[in-house]
N, C-alpha and C. Protein backbone atom coordinates (compact mmCIF):
# COMPACT_ATOMS: atom_id res chain seq x y z
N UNK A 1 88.09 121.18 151.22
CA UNK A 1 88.17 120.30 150.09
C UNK A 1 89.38 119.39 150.26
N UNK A 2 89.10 117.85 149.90
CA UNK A 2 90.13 117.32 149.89
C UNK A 2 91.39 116.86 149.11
N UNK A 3 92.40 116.76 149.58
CA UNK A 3 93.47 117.18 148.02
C UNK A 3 93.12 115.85 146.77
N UNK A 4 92.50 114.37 147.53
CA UNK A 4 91.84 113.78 146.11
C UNK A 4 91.27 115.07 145.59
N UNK A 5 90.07 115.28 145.73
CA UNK A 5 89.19 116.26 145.17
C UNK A 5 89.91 117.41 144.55
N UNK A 6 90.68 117.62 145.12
CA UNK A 6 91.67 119.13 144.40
C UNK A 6 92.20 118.47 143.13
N UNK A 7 92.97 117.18 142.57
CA UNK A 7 93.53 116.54 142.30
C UNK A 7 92.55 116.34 141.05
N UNK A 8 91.27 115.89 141.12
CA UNK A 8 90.49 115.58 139.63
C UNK A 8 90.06 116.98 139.20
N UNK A 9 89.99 117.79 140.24
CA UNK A 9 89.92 119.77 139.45
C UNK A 9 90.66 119.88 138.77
N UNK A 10 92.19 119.26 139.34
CA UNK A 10 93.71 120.02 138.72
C UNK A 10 93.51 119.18 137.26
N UNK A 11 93.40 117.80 137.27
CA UNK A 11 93.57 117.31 136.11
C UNK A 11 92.11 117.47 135.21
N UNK A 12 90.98 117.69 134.99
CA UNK A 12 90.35 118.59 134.55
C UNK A 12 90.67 119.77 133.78
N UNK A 13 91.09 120.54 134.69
CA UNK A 13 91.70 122.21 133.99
C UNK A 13 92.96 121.59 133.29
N UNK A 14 94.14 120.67 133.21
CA UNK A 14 95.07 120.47 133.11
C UNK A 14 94.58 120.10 131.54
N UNK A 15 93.32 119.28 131.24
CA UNK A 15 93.13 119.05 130.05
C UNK A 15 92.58 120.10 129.00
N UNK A 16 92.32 121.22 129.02
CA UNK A 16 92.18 122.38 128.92
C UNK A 16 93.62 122.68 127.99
N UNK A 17 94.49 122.53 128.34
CA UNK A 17 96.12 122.37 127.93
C UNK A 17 96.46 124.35 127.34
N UNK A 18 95.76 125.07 128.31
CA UNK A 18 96.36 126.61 127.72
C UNK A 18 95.74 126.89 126.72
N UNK A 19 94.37 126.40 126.20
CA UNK A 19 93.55 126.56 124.95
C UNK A 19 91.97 126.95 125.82
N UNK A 20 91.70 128.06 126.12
CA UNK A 20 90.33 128.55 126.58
C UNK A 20 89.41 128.94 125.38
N UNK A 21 88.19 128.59 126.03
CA UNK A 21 87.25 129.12 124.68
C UNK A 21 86.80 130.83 125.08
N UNK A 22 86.75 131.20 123.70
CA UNK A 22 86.59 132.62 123.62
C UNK A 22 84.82 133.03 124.14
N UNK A 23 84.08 133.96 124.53
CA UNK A 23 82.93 134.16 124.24
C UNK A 23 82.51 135.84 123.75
N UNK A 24 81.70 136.08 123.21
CA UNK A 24 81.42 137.61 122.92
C UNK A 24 79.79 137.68 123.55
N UNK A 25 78.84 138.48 123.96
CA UNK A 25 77.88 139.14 124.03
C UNK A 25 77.18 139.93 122.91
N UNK A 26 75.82 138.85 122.36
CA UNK A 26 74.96 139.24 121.75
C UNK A 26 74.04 140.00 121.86
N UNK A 27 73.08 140.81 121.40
CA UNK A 27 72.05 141.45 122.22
C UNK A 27 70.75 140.62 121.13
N UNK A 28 70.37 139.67 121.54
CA UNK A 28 69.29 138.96 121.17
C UNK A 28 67.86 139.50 122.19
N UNK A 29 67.20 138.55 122.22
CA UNK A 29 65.63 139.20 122.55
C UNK A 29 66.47 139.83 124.36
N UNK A 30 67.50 139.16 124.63
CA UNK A 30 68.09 140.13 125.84
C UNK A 30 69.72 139.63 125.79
N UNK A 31 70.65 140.40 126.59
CA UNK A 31 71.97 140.34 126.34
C UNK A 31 72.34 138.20 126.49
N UNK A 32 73.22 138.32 125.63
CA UNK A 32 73.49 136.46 125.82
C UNK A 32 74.75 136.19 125.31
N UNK A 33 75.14 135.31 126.38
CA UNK A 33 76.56 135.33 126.43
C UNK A 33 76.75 133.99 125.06
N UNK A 34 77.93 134.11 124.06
CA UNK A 34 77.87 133.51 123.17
C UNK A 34 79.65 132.67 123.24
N UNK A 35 79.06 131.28 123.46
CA UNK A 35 80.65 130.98 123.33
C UNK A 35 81.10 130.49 122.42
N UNK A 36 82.51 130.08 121.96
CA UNK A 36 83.78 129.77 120.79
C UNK A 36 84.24 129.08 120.88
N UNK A 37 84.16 127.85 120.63
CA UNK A 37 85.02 126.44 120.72
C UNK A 37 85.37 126.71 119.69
N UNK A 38 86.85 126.32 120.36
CA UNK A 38 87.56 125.87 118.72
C UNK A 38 87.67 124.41 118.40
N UNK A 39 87.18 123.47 119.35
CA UNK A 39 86.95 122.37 118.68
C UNK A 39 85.86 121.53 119.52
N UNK A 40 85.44 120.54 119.25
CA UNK A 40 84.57 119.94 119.75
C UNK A 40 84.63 118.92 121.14
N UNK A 41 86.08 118.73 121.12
CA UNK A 41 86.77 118.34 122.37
C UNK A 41 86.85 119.64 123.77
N UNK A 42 86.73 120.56 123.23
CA UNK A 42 87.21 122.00 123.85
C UNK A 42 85.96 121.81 124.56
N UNK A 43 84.82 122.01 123.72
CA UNK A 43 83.19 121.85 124.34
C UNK A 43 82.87 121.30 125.17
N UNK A 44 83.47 119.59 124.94
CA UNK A 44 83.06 118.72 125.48
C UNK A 44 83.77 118.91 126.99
N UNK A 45 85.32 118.92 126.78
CA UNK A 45 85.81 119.69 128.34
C UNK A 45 85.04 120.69 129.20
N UNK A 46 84.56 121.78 128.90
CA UNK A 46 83.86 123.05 129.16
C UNK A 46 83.01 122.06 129.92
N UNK A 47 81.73 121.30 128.77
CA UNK A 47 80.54 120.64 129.63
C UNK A 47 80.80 119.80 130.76
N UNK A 48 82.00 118.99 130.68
CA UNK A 48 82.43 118.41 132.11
C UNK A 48 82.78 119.17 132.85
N UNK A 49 83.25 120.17 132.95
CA UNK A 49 84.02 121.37 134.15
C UNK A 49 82.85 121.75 134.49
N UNK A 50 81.75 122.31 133.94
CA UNK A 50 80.61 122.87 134.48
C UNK A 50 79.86 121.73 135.40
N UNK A 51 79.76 120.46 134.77
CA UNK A 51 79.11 119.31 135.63
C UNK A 51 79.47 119.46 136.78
N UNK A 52 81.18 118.86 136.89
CA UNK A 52 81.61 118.04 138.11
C UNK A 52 81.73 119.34 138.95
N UNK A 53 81.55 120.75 138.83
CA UNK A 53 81.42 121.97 139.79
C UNK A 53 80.30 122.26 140.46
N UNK A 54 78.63 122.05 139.50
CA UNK A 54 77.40 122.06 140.09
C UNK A 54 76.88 121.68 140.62
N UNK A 55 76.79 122.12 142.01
CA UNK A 55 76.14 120.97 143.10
C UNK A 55 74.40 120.39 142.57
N UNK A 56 73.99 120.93 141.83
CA UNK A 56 72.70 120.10 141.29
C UNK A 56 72.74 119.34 139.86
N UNK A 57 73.80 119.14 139.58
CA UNK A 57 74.05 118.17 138.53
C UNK A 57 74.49 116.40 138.88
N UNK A 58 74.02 115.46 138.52
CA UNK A 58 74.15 114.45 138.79
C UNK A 58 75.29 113.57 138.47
N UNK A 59 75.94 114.26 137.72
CA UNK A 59 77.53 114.15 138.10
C UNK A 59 78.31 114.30 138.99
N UNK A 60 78.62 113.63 140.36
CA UNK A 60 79.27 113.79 141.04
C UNK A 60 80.87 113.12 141.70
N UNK A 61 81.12 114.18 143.02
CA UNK A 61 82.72 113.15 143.53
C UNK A 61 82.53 112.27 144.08
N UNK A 62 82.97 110.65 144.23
CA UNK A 62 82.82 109.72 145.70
C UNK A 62 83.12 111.12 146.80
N UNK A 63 82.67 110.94 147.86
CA UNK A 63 83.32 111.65 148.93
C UNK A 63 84.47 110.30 150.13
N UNK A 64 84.37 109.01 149.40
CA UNK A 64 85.33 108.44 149.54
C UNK A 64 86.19 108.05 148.76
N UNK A 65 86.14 107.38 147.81
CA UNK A 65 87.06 107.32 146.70
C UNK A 65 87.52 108.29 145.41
N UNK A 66 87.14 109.43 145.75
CA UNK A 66 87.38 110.21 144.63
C UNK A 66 86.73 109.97 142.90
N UNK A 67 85.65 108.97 142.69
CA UNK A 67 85.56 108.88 141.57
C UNK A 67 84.75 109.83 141.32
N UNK A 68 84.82 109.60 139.98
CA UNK A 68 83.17 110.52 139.12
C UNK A 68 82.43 109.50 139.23
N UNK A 69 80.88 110.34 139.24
CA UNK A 69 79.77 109.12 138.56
C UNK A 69 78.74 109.49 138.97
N UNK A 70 77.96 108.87 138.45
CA UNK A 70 76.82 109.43 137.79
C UNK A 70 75.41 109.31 139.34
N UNK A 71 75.12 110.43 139.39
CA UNK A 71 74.50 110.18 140.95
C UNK A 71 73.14 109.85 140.74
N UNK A 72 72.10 108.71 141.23
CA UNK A 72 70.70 108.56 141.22
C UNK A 72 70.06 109.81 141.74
N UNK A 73 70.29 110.47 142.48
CA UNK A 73 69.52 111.13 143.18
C UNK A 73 70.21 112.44 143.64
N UNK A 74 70.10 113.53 143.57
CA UNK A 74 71.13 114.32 144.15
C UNK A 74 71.76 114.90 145.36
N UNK A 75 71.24 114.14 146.48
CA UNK A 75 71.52 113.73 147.78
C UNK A 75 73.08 112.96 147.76
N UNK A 76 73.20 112.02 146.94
CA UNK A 76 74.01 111.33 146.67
C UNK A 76 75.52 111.28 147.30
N UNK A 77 76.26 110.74 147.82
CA UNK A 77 77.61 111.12 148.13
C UNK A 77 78.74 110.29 147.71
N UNK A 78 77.80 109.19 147.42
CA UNK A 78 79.12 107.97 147.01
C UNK A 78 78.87 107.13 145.88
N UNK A 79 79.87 106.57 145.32
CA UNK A 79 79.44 105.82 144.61
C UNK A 79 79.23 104.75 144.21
N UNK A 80 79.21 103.66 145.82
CA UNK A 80 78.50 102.79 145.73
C UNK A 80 78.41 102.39 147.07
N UNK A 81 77.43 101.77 147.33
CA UNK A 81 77.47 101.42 148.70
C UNK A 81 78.70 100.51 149.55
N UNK A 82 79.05 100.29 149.21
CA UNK A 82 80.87 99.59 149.65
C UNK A 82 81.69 100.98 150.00
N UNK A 83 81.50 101.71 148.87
CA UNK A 83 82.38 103.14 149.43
C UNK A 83 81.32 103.98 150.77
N UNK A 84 80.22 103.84 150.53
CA UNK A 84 79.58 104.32 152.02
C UNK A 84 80.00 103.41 152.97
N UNK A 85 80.38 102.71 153.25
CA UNK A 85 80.17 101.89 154.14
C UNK A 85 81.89 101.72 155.10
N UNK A 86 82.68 101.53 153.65
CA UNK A 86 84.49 102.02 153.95
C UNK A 86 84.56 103.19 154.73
N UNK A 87 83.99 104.58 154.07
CA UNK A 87 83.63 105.33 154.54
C UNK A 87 83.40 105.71 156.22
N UNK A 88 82.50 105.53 156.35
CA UNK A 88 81.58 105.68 157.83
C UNK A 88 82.71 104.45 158.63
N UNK A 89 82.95 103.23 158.24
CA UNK A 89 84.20 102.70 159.12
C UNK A 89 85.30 103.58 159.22
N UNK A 90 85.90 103.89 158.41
CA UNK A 90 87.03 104.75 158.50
C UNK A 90 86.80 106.15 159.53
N UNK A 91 85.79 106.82 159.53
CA UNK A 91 85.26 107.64 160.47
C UNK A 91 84.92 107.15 161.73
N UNK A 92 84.45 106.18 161.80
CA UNK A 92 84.17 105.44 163.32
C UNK A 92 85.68 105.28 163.65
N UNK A 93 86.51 104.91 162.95
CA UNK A 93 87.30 104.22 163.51
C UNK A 93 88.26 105.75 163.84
N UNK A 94 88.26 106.59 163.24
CA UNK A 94 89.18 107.65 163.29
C UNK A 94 88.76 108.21 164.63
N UNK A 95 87.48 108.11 165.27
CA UNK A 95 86.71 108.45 166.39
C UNK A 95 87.04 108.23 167.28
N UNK A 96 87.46 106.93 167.30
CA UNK A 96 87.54 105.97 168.45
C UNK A 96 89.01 105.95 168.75
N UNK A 97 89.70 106.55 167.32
CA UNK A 97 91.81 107.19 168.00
C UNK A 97 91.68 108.17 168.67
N UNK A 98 90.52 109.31 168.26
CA UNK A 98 90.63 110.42 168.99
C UNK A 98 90.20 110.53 170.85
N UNK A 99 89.16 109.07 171.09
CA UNK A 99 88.76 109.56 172.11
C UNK A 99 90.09 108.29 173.29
């Protein structure tokens, strides 16, 4: 992982600010995990942390620029074709120091 990428985790959890939501276990038609926001911002954090972690959610990282955004397809790696393209130069070119 790259430390961009470590970097929108850290600030993510960072917004969290030492306030976790609670959950308890119901026994409904089968056991179900029940969670506790204490506010509606809390939630809304939770639902982004779960996004930008699931590799089948269409929320994703540039794998060049570090942004969020919103992926067409879930193949997806970048987020826009200018960053594919920076990308794959920057790799060619890193290629061509090594050899």
């Amino acid at each position: 992982m790259k430390e961009a990428e470590r970097n929108v985790y850290r600030k993510g959890m960072e917004c969290f600010g030492g306030i976790a939501p609670t959950y308890h276990i119901e026994l409904l038609d089968k056991p179900t995990i029940v969670w506790d926001f204490h506010s509606l911002m809390l939630a809304l954090q939770m639902m982004f942390s779960f996004m930008i972690t699931d590799e089948n959610s269409t929320l994703k990282l540039c794998k060049h620029c570090g942004k969020i955004f919103v992926a067409s397809r879930s193949n997806v790696q970048f987020c826009s074709p200018q960053c594919k393209n920076q990308h794959n130069v920057y790799k060619c070119r890193a290629k061509k120091d090594e050899e």
